[in-house]
C-alpha atoms as a PDB file:
ATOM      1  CA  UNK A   1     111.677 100.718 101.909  1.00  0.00           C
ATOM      2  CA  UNK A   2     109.290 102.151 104.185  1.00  0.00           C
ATOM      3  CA  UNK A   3     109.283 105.743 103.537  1.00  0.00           C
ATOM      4  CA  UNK A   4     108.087 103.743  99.572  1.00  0.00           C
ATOM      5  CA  UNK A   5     105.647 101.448 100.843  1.00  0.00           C
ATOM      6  CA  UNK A   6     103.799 103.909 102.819  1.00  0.00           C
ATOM      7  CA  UNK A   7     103.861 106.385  99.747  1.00  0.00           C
ATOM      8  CA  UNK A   8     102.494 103.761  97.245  1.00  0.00           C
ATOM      9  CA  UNK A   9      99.709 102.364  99.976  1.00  0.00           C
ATOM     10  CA  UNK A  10      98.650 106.018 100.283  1.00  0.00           C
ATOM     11  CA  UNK A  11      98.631 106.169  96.301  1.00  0.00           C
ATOM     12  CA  UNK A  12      96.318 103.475  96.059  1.00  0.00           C
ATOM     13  CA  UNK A  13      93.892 104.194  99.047  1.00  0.00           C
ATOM     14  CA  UNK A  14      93.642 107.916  97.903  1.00  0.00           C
ATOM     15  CA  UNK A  15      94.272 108.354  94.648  1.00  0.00           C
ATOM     16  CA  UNK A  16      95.348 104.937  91.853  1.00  0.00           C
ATOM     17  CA  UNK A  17      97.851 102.711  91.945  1.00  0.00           C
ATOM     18  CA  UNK A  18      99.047 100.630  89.039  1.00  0.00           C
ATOM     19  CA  UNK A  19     100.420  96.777  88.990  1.00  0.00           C
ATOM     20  CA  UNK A  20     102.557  94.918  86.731  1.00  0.00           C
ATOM     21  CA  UNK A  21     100.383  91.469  87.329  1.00  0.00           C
ATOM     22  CA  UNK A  22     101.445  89.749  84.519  1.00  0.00           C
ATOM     23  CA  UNK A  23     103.428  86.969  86.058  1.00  0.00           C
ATOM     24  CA  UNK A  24     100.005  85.204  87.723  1.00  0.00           C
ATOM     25  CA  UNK A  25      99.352  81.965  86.254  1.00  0.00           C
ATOM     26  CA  UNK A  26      96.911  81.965  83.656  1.00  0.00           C
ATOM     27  CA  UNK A  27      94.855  78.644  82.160  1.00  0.00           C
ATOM     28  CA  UNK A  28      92.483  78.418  79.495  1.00  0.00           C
ATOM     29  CA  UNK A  29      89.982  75.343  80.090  1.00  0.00           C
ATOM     30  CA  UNK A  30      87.777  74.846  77.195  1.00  0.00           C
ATOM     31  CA  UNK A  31      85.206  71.549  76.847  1.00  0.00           C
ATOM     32  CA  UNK A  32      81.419  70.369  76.777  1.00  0.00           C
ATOM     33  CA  UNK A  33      82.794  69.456  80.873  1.00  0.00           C
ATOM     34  CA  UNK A  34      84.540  72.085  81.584  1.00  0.00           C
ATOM     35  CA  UNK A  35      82.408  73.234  84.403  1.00  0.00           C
ATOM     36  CA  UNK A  36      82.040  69.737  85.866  1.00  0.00           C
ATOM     37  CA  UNK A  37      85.706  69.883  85.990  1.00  0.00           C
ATOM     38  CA  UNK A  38      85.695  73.404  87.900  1.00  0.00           C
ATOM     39  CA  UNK A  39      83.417  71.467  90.313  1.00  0.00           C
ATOM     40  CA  UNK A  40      85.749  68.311  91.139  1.00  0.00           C
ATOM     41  CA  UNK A  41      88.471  70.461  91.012  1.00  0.00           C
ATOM     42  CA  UNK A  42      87.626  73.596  93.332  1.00  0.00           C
ATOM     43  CA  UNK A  43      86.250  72.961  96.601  1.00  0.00           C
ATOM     44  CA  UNK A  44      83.219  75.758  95.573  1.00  0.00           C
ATOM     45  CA  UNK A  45      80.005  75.634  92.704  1.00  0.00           C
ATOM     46  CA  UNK A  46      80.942  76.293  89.495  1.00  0.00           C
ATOM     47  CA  UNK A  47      77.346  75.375  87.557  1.00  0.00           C
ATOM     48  CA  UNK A  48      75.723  78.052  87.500  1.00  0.00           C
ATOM     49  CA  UNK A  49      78.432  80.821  86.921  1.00  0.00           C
ATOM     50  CA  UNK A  50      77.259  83.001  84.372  1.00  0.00           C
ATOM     51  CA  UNK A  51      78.841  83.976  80.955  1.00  0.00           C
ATOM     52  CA  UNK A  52      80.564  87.717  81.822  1.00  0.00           C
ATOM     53  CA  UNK A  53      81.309  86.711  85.413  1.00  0.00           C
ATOM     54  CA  UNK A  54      84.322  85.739  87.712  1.00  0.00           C
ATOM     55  CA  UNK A  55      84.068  83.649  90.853  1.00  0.00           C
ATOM     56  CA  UNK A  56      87.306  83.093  93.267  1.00  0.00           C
ATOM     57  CA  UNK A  57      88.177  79.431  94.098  1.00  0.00           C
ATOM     58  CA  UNK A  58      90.029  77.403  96.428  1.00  0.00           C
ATOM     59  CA  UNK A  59      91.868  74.176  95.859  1.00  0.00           C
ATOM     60  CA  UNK A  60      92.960  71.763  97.911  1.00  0.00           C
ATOM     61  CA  UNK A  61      94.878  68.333  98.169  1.00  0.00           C
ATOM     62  CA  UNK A  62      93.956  65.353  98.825  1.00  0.00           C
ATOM     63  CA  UNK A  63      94.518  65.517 102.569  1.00  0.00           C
ATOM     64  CA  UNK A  64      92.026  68.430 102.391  1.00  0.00           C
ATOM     65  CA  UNK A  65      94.785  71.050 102.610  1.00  0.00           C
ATOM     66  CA  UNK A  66      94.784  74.154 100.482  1.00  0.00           C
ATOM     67  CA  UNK A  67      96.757  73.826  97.551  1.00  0.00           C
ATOM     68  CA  UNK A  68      96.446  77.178  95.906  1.00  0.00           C
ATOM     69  CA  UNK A  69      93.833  79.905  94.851  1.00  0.00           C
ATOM     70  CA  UNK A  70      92.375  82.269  92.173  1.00  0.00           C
ATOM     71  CA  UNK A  71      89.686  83.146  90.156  1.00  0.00           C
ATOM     72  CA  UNK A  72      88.084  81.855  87.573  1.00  0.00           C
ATOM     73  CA  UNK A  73      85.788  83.910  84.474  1.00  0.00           C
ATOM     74  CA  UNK A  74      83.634  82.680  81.803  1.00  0.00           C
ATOM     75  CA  UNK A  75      84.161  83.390  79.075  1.00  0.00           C
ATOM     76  CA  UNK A  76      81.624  81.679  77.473  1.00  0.00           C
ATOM     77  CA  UNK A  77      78.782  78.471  78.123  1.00  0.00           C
ATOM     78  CA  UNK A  78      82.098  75.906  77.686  1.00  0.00           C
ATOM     79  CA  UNK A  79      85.161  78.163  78.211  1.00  0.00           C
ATOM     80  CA  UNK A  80      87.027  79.677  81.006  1.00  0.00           C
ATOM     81  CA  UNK A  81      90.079  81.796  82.138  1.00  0.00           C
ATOM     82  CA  UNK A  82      91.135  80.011  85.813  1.00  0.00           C
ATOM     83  CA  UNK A  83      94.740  82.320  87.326  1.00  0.00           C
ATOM     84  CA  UNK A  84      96.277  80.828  89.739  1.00  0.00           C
ATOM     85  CA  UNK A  85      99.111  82.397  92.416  1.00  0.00           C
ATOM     86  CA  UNK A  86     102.632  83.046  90.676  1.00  0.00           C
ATOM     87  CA  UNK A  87     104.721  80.348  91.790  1.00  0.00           C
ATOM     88  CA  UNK A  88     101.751  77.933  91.421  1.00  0.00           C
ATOM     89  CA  UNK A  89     101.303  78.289  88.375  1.00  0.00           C
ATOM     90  CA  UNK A  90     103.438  75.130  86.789  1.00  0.00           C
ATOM     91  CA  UNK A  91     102.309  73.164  89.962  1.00  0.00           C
ATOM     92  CA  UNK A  92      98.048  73.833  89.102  1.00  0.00           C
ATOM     93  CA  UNK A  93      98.520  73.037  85.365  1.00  0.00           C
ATOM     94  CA  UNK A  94     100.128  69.860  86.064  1.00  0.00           C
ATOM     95  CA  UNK A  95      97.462  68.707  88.748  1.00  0.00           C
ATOM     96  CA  UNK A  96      95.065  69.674  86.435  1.00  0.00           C
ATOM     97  CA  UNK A  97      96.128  67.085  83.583  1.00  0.00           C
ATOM     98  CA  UNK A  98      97.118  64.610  86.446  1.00  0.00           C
ATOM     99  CA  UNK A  99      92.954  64.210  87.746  1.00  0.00           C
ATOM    100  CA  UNK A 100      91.989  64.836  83.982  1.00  0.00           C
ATOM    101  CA  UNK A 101      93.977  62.101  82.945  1.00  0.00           C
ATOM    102  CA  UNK A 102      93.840  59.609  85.863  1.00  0.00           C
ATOM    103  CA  UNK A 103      91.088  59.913  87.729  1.00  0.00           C
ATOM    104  CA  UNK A 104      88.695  61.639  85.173  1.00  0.00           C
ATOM    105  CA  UNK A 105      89.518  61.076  81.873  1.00  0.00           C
ATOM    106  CA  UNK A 106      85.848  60.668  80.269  1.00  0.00           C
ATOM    107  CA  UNK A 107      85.772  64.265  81.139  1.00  0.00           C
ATOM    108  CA  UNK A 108      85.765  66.459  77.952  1.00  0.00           C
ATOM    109  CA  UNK A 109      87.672  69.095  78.690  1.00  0.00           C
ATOM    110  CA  UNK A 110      91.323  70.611  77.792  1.00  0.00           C
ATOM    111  CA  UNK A 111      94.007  73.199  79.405  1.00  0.00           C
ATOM    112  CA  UNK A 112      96.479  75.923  77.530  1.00  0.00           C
ATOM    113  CA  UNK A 113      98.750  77.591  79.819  1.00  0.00           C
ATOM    114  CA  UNK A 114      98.231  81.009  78.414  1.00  0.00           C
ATOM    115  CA  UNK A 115     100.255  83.033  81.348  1.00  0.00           C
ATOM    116  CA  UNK A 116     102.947  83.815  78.746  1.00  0.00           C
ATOM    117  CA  UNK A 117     100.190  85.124  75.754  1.00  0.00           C
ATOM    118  CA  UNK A 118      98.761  88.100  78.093  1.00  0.00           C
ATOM    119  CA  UNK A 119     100.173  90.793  80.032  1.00  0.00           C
ATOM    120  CA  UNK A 120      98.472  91.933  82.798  1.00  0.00           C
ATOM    121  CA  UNK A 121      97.700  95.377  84.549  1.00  0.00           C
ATOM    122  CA  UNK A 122      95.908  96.267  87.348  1.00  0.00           C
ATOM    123  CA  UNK A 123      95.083  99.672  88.393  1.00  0.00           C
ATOM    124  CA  UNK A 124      93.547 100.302  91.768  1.00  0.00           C
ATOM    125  CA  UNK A 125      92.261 103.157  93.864  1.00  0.00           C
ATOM    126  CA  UNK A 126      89.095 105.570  94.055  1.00  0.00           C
ATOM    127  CA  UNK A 127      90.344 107.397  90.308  1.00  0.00           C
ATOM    128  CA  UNK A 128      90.876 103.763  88.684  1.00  0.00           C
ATOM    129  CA  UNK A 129      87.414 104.258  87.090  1.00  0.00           C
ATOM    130  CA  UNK A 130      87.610 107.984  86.001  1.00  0.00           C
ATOM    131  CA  UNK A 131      91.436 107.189  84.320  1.00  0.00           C
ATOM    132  CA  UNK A 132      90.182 103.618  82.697  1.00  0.00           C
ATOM    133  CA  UNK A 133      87.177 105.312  81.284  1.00  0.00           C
ATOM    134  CA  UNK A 134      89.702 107.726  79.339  1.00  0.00           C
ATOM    135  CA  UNK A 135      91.341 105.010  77.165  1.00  0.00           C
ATOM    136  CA  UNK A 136      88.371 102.463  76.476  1.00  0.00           C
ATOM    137  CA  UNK A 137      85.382 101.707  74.988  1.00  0.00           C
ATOM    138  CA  UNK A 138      83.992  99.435  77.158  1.00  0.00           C
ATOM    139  CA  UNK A 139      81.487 100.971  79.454  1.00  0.00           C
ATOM    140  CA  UNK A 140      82.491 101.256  83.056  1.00  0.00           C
ATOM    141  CA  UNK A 141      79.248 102.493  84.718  1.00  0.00           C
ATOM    142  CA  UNK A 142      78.989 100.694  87.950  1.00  0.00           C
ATOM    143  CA  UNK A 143      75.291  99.414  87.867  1.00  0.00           C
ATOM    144  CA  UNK A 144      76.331  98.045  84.599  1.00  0.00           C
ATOM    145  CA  UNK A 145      79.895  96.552  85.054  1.00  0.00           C
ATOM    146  CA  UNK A 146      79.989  95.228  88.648  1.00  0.00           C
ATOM    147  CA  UNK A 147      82.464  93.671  91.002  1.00  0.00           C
ATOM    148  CA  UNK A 148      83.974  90.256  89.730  1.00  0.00           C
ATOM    149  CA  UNK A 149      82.294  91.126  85.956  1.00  0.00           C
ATOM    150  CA  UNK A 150      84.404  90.987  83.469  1.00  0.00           C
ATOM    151  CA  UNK A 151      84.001  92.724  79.940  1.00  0.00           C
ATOM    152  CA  UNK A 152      85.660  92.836  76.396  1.00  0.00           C
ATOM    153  CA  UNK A 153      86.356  95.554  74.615  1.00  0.00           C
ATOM    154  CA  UNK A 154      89.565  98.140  73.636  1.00  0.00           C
ATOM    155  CA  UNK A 155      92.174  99.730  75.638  1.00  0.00           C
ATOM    156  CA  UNK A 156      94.239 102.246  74.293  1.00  0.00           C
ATOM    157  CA  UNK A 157      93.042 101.228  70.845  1.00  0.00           C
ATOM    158  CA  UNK A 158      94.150  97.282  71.703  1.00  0.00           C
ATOM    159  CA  UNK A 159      91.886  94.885  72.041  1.00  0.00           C
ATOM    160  CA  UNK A 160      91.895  93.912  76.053  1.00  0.00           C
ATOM    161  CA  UNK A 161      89.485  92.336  78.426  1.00  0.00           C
ATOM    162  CA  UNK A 162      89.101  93.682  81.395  1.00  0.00           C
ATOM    163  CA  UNK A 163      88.412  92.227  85.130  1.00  0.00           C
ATOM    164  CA  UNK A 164      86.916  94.277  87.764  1.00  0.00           C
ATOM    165  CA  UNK A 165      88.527  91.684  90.323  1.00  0.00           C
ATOM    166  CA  UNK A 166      90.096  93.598  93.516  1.00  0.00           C
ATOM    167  CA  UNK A 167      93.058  92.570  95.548  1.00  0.00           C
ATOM    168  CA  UNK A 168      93.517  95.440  97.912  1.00  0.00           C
ATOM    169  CA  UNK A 169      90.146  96.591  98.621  1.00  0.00           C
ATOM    170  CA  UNK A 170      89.616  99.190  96.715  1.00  0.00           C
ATOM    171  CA  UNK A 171      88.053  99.799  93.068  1.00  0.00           C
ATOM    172  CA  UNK A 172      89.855  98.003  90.525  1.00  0.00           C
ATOM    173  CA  UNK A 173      90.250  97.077  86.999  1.00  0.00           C
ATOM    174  CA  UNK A 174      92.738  94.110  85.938  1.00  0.00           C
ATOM    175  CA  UNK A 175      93.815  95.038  81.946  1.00  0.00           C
ATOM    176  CA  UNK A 176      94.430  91.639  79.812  1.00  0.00           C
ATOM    177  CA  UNK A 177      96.041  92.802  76.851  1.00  0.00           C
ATOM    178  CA  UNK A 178      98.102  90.580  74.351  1.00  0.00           C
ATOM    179  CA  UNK A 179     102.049  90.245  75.667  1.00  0.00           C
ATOM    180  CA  UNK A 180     103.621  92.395  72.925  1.00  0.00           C
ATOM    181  CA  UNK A 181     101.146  95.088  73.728  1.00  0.00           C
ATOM    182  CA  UNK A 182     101.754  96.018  76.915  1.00  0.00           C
ATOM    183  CA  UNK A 183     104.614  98.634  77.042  1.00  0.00           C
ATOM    184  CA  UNK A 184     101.985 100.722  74.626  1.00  0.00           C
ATOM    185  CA  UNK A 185      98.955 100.017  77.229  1.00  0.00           C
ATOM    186  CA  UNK A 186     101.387 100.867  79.768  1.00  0.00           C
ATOM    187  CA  UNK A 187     102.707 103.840  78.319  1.00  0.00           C
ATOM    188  CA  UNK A 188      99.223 105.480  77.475  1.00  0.00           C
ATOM    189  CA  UNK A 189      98.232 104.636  81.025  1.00  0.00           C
ATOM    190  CA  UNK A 190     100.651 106.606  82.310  1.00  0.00           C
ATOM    191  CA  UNK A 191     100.122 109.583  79.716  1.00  0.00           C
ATOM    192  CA  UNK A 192      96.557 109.999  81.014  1.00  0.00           C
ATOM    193  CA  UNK A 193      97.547 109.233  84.740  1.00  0.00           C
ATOM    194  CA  UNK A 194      99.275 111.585  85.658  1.00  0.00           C
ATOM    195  CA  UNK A 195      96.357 114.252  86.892  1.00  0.00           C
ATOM    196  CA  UNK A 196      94.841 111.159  88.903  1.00  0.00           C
ATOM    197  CA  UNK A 197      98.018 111.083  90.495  1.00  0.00           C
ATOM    198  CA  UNK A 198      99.037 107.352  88.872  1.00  0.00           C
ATOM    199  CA  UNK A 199     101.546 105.880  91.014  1.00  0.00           C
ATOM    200  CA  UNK A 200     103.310 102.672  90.075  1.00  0.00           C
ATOM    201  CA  UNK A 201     103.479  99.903  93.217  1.00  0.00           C
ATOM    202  CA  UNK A 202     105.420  96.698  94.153  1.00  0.00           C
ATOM    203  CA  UNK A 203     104.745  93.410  95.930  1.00  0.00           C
ATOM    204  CA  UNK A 204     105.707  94.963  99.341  1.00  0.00           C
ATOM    205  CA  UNK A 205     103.339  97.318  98.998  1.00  0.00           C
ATOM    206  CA  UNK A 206     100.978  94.947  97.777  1.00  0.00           C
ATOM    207  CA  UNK A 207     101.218  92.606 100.653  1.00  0.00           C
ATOM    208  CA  UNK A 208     100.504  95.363 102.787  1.00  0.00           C
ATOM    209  CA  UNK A 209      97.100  96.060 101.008  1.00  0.00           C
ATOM    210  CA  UNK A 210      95.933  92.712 101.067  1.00  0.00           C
ATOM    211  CA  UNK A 211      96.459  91.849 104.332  1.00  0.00           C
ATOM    212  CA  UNK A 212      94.683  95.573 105.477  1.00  0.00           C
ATOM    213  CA  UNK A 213      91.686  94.493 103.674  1.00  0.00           C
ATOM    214  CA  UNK A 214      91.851  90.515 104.610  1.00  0.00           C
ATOM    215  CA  UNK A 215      92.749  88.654 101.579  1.00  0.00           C
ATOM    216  CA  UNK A 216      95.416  85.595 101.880  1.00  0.00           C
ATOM    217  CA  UNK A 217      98.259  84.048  99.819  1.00  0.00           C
ATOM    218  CA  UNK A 218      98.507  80.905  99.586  1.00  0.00           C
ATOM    219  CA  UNK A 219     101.760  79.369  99.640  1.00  0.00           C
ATOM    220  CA  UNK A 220     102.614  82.377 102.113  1.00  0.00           C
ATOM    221  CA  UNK A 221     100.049  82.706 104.710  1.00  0.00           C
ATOM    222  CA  UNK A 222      99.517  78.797 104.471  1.00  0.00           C
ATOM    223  CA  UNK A 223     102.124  76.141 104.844  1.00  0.00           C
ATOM    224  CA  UNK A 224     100.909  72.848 103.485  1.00  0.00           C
ATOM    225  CA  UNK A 225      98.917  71.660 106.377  1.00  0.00           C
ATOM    226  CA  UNK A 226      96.199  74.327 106.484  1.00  0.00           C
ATOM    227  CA  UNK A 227      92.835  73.627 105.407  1.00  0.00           C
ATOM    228  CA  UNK A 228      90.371  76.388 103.714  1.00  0.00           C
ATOM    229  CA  UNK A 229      88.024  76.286 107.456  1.00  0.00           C
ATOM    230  CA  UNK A 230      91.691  77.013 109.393  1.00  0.00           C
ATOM    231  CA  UNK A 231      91.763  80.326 106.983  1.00  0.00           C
ATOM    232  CA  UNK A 232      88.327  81.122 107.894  1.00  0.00           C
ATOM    233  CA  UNK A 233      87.051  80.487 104.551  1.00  0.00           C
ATOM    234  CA  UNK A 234      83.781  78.076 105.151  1.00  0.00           C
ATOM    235  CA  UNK A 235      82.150  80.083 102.769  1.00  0.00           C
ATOM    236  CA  UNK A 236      84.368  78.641 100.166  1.00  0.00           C
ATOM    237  CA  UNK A 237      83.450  75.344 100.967  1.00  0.00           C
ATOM    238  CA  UNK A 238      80.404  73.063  98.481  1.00  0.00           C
ATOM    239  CA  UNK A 239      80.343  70.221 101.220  1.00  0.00           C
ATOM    240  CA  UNK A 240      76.296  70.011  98.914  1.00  0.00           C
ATOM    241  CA  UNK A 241      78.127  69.655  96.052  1.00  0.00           C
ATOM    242  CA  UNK A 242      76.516  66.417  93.974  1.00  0.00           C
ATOM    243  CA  UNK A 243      80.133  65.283  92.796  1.00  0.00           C
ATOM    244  CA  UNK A 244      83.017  64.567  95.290  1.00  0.00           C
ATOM    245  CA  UNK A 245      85.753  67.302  95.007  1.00  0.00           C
ATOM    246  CA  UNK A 246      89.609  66.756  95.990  1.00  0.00           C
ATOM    247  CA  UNK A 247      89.696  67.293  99.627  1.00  0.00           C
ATOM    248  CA  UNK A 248      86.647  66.360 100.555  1.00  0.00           C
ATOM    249  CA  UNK A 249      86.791  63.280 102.390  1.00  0.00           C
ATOM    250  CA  UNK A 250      89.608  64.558 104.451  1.00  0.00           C
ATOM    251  CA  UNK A 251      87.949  67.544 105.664  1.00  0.00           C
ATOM    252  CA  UNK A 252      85.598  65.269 106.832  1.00  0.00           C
ATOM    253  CA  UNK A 253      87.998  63.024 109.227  1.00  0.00           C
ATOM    254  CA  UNK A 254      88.225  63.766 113.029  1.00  0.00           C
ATOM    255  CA  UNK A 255      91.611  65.781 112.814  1.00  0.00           C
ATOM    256  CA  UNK A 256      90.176  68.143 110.277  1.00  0.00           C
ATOM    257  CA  UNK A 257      87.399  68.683 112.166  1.00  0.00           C
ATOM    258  CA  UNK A 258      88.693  69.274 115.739  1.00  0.00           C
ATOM    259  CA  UNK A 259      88.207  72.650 117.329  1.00  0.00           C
ATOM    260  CA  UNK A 260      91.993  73.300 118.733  1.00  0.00           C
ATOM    261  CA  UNK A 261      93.393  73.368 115.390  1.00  0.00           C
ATOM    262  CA  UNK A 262      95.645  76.570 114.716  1.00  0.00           C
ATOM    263  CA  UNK A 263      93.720  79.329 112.770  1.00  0.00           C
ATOM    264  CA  UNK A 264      94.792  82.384 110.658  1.00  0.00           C
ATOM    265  CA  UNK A 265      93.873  85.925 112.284  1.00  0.00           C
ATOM    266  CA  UNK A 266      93.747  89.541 112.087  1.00  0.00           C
ATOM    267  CA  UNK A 267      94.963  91.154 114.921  1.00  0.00           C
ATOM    268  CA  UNK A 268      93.729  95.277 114.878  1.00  0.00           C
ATOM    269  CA  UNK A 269      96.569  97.297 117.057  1.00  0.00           C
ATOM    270  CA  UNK A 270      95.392  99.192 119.908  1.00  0.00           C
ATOM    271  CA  UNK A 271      97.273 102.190 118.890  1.00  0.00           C
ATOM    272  CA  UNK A 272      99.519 103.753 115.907  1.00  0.00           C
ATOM    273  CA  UNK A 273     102.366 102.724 118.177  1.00  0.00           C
ATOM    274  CA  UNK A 274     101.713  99.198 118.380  1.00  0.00           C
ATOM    275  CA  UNK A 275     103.018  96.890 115.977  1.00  0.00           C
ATOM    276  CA  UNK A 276     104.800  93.540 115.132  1.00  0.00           C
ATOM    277  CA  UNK A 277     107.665  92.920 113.228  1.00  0.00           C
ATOM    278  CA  UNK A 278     107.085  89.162 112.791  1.00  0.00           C
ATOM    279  CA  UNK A 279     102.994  87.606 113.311  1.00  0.00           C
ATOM    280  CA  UNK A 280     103.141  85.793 116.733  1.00  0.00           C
ATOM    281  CA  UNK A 281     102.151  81.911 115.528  1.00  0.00           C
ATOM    282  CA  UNK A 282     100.668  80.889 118.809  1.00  0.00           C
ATOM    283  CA  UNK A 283      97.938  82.331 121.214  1.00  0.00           C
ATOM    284  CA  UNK A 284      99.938  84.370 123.709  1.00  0.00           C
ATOM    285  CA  UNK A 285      99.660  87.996 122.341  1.00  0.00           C
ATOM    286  CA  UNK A 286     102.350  90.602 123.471  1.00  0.00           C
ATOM    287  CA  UNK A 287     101.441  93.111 126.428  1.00  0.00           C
ATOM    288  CA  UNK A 288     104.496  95.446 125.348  1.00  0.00           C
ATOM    289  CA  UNK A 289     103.814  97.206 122.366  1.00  0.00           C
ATOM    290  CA  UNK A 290     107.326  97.655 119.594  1.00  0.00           C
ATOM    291  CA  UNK A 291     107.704 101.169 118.607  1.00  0.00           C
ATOM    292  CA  UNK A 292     106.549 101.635 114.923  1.00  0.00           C
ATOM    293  CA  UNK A 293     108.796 103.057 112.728  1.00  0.00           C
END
């Protein structure tokens, strides 16, 4: 397992890396209040995102605690694409329609769980642009089609849009193509891959990436009683929002807001020999280095 995650992280931070990311939750919200929604919903602005653009969102509980996370494009002035983690997928739709229908139901505004209708593919790494440009029309210049755009256009001759949303750090392209198209998309991917050195990678792998580079999971790296400002994540926060959002009274309240709560970190090793098998959960940090494999 490690001889293959080290071969597929070197793929992707060298060369490109491709992803079968087809199983993230996928919602289509359409409705004169759709971005009002967005704004009650996520604990971030959603106003003034722009037609062509993607914005990543957190969402919390009531008790202020994250609930899960993704981003969310518009598509156009009154419709948007919101993914959501995999196994949250079934849980977000369903607190979606719960606030919609009991707290704000003279909201306009409907969901579609779409995560079914496309398949998903994300290819990664410094050649993602070069091999992408290759098999569509849409144009990839980077002035033109910048990070968390998204664009519409073909892919291997099927209609696809196209995400240049990023979950390892590198350059990267997610391909939205309909379900029963994908094994072509794939295929063709592959057929022109193979001088960029395309090299197919897994969750391990991908865990590995994202946590290099900084990026959480929710549901993994939180527990149910983290809130976004435990994760770091102020940034993430609207507290000037006009509208309430869930969460926001209880990230107000004293235990929120005290300073000894536990917090998420990076830790950098000193060496190439020092590393951890498990994350230590409290504040006393090893003196004895574990030999790396």
């Amino acid at each position: 397992m490690h001889d293959a995650v080290t071969r597929e992280c070197l793929a992707v931070r060298e060369k490109v890396g491709i992803l079968d990311a087809s199983t993230l939750g996928k919602i289509d919200i359409q409705g004169p209040d759709a971005r009002e929604f967005l704004n009650r919903i996520y604990t971030n602005k959603w106003t003034k995102l722009e037609i062509g653009r993607a914005r990543y969102g957190l969402m919390c509980r009531e008790d202020g605690m994250l609930m899960d996370d993704g981003t969310t494009s518009c598509l156009g002035e009154n419709h948007f694409l919101m993914t959501t983690t995999t196994g949250g997928a079934a849980g977000v739709m369903e607190w979606l329609e719960l606030w919609h229908q009991t707290e704000w139901p003279e909201l306009n505004v409907t969901f579609t769980s779409v995560t079914d209708h496309w398949a998903t593919m994300t290819i990664t790494g410094p050649e993602a642009r070069n091999l992408l440009a290759e098999i569509t029309d849409i144009d990839l210049d980077r002035d033109t089609f910048k990070f968390m755009d998204w664009r519409e256009g073909k892919v291997a001759e099927v209609p696809a849009r196209v995400f240049r949303i990023s979950f390892t750090g590198e350059l990267a392209y997610e391909i939205n193509v309909q379900a029963n198209y994908a094994l072509h998309v794939w295929k063709t991917l592959f057929q022109h891959g193979e001088k960029y050195g395309l090299t197919p990678y897994g969750t391990e792998t991908m865990h590995v990436l994202r946590a290099e580079k900084g990026f959480i999971i929710a549901g993994q790296d939180t527990d149910g009683s983290v809130t976004p400002e435990d994760l770091g994540m102020q940034w993430a926060i609207g507290y000037d929002k006009p509208y309430s959002w869930v969460g926001k009274r209880a990230l107000s309240r004293s235990d929120t807001r005290r300073t000894n709560r536990k917090q998420l970190v990076g830790l950098k090793p000193r060496t190439r020999r020092w590393c951890w098998r498990r994350a230590p959960r409290s504040s006393s940090i090893p003196t004895t280095p574990s030999p790396c494999p």
